[in-house]
PDB file of N, CA and C in Angstrom:
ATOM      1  N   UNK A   1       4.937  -2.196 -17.486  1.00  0.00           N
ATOM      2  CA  UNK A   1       3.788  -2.846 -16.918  1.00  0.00           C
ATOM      3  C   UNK A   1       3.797  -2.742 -15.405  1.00  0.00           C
ATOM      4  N   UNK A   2       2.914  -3.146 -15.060  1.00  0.00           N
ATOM      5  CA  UNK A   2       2.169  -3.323 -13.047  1.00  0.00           C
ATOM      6  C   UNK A   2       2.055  -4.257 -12.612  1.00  0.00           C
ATOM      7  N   UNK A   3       1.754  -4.407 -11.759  1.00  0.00           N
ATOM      8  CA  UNK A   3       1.067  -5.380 -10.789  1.00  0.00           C
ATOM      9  C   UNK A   3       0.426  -5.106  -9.538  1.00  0.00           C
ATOM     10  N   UNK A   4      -0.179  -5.198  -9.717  1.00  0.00           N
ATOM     11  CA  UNK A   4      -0.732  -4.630  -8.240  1.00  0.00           C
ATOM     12  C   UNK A   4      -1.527  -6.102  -7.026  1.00  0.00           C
ATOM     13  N   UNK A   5      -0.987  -6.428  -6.336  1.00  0.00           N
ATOM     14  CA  UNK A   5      -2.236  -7.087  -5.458  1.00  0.00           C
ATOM     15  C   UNK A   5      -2.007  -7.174  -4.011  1.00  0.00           C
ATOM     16  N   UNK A   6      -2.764  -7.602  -3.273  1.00  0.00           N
ATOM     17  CA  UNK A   6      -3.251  -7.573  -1.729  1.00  0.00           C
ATOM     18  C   UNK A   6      -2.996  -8.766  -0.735  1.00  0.00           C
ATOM     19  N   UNK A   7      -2.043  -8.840  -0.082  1.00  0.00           N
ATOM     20  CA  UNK A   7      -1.859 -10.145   0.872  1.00  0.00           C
ATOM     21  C   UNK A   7      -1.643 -10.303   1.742  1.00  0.00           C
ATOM     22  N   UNK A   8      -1.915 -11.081   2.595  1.00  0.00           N
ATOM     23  CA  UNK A   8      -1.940 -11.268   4.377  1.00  0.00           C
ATOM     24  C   UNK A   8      -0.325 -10.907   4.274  1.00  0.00           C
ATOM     25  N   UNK A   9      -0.185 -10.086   5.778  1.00  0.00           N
ATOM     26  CA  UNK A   9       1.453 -10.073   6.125  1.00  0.00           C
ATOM     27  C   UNK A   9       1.670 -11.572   6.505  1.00  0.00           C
ATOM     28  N   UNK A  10       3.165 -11.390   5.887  1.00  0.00           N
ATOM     29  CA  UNK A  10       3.917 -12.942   6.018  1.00  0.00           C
ATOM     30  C   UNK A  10       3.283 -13.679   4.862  1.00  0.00           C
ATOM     31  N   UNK A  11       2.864 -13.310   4.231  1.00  0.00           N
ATOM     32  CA  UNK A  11       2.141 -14.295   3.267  1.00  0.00           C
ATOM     33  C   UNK A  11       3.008 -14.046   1.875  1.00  0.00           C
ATOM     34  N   UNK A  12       2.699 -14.901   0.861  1.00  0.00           N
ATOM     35  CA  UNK A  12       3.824 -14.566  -0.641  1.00  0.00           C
ATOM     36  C   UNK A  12       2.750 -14.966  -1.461  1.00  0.00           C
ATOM     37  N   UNK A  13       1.620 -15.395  -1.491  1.00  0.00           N
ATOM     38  CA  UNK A  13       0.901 -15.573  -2.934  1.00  0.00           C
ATOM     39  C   UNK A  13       0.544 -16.901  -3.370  1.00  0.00           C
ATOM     40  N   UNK A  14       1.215 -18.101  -3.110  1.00  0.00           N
ATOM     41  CA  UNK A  14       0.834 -19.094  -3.151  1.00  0.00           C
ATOM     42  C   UNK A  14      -0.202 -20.031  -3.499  1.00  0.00           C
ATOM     43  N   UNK A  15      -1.067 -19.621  -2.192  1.00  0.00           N
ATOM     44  CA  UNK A  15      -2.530 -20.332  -2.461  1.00  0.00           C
ATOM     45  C   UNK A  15      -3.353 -19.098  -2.227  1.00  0.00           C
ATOM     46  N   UNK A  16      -4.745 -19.694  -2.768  1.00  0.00           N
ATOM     47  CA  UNK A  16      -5.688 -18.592  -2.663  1.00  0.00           C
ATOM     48  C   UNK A  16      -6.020 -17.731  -1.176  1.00  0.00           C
ATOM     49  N   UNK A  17      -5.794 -19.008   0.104  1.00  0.00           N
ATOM     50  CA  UNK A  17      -6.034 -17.820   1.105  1.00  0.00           C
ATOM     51  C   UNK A  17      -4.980 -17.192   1.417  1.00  0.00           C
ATOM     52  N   UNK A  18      -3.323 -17.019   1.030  1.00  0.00           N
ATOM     53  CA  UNK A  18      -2.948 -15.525   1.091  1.00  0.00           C
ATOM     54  C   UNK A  18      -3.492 -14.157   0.630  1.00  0.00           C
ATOM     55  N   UNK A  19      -4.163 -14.534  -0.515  1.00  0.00           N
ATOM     56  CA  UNK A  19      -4.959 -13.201  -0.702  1.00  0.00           C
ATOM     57  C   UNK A  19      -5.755 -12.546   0.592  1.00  0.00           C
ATOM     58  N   UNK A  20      -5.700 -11.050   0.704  1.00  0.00           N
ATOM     59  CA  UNK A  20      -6.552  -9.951   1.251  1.00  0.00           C
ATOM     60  C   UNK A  20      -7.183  -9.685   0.337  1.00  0.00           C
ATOM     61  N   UNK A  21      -8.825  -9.691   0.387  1.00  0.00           N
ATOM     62  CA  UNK A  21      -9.800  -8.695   0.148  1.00  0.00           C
ATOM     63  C   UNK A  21      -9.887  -8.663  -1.259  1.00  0.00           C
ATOM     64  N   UNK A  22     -10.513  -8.028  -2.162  1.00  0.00           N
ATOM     65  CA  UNK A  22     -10.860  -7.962  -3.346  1.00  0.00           C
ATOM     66  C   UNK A  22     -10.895  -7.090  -3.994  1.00  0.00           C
ATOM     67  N   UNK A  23     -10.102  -6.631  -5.836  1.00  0.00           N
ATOM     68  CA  UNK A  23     -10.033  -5.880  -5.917  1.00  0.00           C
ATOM     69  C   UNK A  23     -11.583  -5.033  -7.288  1.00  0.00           C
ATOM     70  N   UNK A  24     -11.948  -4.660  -7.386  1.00  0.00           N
ATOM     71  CA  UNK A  24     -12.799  -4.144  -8.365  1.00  0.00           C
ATOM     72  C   UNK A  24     -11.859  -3.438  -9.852  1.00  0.00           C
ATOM     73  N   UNK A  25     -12.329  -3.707 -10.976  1.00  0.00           N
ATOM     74  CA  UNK A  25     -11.858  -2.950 -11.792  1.00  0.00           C
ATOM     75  C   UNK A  25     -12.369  -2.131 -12.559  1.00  0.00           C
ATOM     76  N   UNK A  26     -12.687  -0.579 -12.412  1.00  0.00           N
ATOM     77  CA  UNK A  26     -13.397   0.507 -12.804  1.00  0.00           C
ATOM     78  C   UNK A  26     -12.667   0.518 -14.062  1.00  0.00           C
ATOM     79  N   UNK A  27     -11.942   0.694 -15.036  1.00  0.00           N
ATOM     80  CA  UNK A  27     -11.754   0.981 -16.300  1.00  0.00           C
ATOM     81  C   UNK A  27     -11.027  -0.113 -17.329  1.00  0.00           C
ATOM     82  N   UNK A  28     -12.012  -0.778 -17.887  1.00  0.00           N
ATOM     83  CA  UNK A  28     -11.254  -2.360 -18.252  1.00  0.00           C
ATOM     84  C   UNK A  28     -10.017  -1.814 -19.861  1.00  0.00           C
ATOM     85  N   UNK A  29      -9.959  -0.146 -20.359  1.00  0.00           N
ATOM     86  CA  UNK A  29      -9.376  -0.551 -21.172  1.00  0.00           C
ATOM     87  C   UNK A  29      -7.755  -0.125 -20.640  1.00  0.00           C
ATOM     88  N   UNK A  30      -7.615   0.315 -19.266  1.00  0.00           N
ATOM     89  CA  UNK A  30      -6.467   0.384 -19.055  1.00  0.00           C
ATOM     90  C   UNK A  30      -6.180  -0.502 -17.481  1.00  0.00           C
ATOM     91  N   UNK A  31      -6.881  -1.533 -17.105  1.00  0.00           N
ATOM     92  CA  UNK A  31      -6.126  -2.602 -16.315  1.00  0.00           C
ATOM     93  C   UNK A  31      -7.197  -3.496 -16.735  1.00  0.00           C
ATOM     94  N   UNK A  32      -7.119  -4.952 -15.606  1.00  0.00           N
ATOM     95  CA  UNK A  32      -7.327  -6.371 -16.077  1.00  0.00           C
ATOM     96  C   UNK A  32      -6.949  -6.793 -14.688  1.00  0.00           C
ATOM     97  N   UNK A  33      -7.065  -8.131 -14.507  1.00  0.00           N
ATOM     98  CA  UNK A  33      -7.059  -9.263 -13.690  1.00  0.00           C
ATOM     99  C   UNK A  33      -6.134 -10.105 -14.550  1.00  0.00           C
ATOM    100  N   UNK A  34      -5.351 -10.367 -13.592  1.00  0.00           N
ATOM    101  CA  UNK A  34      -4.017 -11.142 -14.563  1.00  0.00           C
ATOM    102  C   UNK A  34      -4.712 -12.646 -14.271  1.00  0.00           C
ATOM    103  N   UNK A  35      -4.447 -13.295 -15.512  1.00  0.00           N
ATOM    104  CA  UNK A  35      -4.742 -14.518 -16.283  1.00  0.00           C
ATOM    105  C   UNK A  35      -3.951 -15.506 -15.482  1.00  0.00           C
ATOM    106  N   UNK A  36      -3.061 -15.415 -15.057  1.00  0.00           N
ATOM    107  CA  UNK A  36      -2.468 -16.782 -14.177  1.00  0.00           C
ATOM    108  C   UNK A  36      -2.667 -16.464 -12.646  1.00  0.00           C
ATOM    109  N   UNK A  37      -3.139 -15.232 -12.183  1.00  0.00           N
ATOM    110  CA  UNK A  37      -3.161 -14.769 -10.566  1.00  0.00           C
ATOM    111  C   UNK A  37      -4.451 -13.893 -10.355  1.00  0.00           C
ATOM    112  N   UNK A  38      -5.478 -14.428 -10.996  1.00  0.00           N
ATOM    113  CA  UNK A  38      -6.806 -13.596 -10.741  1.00  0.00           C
ATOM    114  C   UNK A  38      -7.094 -12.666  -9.803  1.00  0.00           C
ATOM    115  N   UNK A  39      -6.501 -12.788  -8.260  1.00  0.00           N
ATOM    116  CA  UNK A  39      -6.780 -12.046  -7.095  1.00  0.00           C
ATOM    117  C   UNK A  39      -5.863 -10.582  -7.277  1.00  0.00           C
ATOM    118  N   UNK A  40      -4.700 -10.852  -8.648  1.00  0.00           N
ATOM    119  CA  UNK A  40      -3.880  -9.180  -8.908  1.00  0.00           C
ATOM    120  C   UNK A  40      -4.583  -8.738  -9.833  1.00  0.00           C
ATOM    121  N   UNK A  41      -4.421  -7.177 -10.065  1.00  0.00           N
ATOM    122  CA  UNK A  41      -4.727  -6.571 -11.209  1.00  0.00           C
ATOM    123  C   UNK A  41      -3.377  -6.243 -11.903  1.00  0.00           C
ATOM    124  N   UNK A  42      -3.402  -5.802 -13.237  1.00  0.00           N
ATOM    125  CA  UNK A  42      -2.465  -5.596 -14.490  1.00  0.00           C
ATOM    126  C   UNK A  42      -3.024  -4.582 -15.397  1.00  0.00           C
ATOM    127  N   UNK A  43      -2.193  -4.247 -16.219  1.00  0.00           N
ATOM    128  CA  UNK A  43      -2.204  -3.565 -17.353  1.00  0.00           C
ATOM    129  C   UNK A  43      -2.932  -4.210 -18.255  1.00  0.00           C
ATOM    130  N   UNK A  44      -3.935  -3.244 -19.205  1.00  0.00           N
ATOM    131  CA  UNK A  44      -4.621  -3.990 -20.069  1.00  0.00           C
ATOM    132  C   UNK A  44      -3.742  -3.871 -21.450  1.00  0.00           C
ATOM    133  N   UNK A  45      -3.247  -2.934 -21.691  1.00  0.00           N
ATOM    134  CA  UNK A  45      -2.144  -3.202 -22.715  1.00  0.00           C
ATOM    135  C   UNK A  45      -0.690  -2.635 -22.435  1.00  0.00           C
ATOM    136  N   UNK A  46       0.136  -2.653 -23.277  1.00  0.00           N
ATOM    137  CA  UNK A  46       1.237  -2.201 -22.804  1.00  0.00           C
ATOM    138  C   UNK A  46       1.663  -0.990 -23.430  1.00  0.00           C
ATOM    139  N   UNK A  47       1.232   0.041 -22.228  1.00  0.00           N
ATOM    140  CA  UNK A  47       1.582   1.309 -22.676  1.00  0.00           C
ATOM    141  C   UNK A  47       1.597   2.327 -21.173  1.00  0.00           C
ATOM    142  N   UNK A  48       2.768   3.422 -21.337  1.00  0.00           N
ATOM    143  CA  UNK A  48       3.190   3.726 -19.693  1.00  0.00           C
ATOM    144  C   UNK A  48       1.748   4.543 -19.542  1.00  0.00           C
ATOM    145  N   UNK A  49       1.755   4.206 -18.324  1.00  0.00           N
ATOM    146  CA  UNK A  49       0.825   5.134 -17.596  1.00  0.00           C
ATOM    147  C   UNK A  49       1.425   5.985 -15.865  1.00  0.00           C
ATOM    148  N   UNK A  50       0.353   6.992 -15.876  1.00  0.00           N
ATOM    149  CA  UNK A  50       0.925   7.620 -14.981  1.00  0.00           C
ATOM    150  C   UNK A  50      -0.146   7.844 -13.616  1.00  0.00           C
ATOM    151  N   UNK A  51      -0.972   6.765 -13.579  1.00  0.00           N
ATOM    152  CA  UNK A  51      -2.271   6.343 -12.712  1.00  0.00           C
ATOM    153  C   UNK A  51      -3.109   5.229 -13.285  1.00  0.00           C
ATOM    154  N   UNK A  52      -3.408   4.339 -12.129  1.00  0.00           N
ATOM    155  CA  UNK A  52      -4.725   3.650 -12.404  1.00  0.00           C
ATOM    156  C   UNK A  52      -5.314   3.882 -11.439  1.00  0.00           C
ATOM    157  N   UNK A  53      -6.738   3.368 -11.701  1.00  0.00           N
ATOM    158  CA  UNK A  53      -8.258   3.222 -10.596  1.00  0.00           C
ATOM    159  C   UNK A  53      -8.707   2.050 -10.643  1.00  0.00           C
ATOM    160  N   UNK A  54      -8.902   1.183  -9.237  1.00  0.00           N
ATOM    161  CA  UNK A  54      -9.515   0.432  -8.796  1.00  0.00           C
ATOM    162  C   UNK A  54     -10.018   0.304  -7.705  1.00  0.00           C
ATOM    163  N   UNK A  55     -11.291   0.025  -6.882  1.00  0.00           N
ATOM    164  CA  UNK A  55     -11.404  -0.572  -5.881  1.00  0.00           C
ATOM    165  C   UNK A  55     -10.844  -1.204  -5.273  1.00  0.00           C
ATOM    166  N   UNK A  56     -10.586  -1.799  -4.393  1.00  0.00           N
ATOM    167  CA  UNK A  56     -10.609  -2.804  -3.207  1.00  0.00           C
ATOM    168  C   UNK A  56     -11.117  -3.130  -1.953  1.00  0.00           C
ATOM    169  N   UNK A  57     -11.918  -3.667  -1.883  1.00  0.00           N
ATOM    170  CA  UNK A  57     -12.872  -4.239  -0.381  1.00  0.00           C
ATOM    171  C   UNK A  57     -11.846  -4.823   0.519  1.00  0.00           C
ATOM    172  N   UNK A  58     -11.692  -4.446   1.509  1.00  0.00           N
ATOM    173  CA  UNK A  58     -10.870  -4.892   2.564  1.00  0.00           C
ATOM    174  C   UNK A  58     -11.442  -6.428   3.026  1.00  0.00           C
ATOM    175  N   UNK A  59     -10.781  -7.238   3.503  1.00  0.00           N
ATOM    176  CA  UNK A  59     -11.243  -8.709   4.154  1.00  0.00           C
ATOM    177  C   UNK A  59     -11.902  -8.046   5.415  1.00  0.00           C
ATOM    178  N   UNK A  60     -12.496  -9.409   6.007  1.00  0.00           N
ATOM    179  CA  UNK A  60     -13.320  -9.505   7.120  1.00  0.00           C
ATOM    180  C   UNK A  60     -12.488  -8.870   8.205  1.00  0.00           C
ATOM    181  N   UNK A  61     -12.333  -8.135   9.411  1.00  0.00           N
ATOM    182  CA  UNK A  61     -11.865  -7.896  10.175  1.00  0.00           C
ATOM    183  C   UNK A  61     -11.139  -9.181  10.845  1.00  0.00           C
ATOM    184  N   UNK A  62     -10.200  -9.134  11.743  1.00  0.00           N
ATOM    185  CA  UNK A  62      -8.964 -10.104  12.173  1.00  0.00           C
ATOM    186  C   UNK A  62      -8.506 -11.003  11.592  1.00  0.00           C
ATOM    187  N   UNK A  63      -7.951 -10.670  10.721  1.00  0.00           N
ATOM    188  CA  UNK A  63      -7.066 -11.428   9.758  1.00  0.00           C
ATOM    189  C   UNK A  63      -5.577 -10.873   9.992  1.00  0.00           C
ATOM    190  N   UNK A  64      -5.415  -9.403  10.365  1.00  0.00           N
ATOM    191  CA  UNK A  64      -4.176  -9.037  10.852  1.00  0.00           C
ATOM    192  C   UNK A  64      -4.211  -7.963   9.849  1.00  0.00           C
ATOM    193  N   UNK A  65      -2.621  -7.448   9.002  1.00  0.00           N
ATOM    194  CA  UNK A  65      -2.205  -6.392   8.281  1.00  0.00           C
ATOM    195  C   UNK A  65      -2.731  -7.319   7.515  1.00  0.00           C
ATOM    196  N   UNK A  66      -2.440  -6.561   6.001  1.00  0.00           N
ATOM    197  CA  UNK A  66      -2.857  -6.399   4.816  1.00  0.00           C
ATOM    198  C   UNK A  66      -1.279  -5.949   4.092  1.00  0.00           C
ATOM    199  N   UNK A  67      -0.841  -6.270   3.101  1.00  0.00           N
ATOM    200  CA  UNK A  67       0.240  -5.722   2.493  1.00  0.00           C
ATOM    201  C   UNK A  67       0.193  -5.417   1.155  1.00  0.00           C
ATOM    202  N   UNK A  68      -0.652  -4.203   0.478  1.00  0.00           N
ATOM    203  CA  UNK A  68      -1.095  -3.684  -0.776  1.00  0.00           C
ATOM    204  C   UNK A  68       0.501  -3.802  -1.178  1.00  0.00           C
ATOM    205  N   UNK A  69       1.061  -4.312  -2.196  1.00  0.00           N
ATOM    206  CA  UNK A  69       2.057  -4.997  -3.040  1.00  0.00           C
ATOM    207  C   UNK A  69       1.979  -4.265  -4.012  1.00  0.00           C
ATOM    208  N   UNK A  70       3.129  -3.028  -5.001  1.00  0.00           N
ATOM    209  CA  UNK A  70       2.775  -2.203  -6.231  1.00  0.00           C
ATOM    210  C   UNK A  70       4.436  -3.095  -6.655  1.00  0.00           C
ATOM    211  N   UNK A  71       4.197  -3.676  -8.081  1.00  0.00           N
ATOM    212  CA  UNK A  71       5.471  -4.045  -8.955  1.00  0.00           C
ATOM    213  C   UNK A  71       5.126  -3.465 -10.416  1.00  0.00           C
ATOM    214  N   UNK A  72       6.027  -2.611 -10.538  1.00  0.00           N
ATOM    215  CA  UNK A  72       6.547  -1.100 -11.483  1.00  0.00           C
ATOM    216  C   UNK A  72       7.828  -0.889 -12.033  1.00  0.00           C
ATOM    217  N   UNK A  73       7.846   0.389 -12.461  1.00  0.00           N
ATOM    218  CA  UNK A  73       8.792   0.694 -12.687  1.00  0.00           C
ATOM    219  C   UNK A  73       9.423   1.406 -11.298  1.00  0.00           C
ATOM    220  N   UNK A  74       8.769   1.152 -10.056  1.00  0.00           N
ATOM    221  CA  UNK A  74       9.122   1.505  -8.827  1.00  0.00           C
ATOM    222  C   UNK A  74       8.630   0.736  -7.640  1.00  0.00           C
ATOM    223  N   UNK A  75       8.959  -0.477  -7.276  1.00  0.00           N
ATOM    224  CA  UNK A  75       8.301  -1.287  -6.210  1.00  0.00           C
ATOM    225  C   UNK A  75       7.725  -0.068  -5.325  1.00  0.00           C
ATOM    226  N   UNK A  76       6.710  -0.474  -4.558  1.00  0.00           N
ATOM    227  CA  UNK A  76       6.194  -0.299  -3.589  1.00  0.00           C
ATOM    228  C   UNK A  76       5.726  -0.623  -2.670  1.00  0.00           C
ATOM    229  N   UNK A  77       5.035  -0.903  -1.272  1.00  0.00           N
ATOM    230  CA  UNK A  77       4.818  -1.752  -0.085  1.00  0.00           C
ATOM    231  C   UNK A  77       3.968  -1.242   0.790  1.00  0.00           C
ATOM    232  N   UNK A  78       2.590  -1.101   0.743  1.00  0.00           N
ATOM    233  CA  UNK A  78       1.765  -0.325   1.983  1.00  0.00           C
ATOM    234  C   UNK A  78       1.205  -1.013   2.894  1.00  0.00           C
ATOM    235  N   UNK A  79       1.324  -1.195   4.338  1.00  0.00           N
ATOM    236  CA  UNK A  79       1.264  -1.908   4.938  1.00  0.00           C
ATOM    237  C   UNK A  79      -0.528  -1.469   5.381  1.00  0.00           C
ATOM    238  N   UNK A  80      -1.251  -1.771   5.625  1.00  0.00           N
ATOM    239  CA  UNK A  80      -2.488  -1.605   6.601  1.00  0.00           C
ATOM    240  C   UNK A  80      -2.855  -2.434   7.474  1.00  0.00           C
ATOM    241  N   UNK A  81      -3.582  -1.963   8.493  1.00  0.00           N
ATOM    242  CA  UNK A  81      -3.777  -2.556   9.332  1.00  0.00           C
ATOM    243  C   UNK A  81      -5.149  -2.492  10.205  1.00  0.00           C
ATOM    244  N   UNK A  82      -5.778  -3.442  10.540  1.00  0.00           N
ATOM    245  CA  UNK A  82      -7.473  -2.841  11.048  1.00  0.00           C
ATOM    246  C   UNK A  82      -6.941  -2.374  12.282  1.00  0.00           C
ATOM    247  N   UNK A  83      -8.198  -1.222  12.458  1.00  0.00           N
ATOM    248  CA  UNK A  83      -7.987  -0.644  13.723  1.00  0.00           C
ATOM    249  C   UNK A  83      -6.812   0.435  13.788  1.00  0.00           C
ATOM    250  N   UNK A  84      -6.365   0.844  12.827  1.00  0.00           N
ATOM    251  CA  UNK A  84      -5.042   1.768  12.327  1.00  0.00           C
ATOM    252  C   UNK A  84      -5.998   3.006  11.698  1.00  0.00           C
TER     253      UNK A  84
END
């Protein structure tokens, strides 16, 4: 399984305004919006994959970085930043 979601740097998930920005989900039979953390996306069932597709709308400008968060079978960490 995945996880994927979007959060202010320095931020961990907590409350709703750590979330960055919003994500869209183009193909509902292979991800989802996880049921206890609405602002991540997930796997819609459990089976490996080797790509997903989604949107994401970036937040309002000055809020700072952004830290796109991937939990896998390979963490990952992409930092962005406006004006970058």
């Amino acid at each position: 399984g995945f996880t994927l979601i979007a959060l202010k740097e320095g931020k961990e998930g907590t409350t709703d305004d750590h979330y960055a920005g919003k994500f869209q989900i183009i193909d509902e039979e292979d991800t989802q919006f996880m049921t206890n953390c609405p602002p991540a996306v997930t796997e819609s069932t459990p089976r490996r994959r080797t790509r997903i597709q989604v949107f994401w709308t970036a937040p309002r400008s000055g809020i700072g970085c952004v830290i796109l968060k991937w939990k896998g079978e390979k963490e990952n960490l992409e930092k962005e930043c406006s004006g970058e």
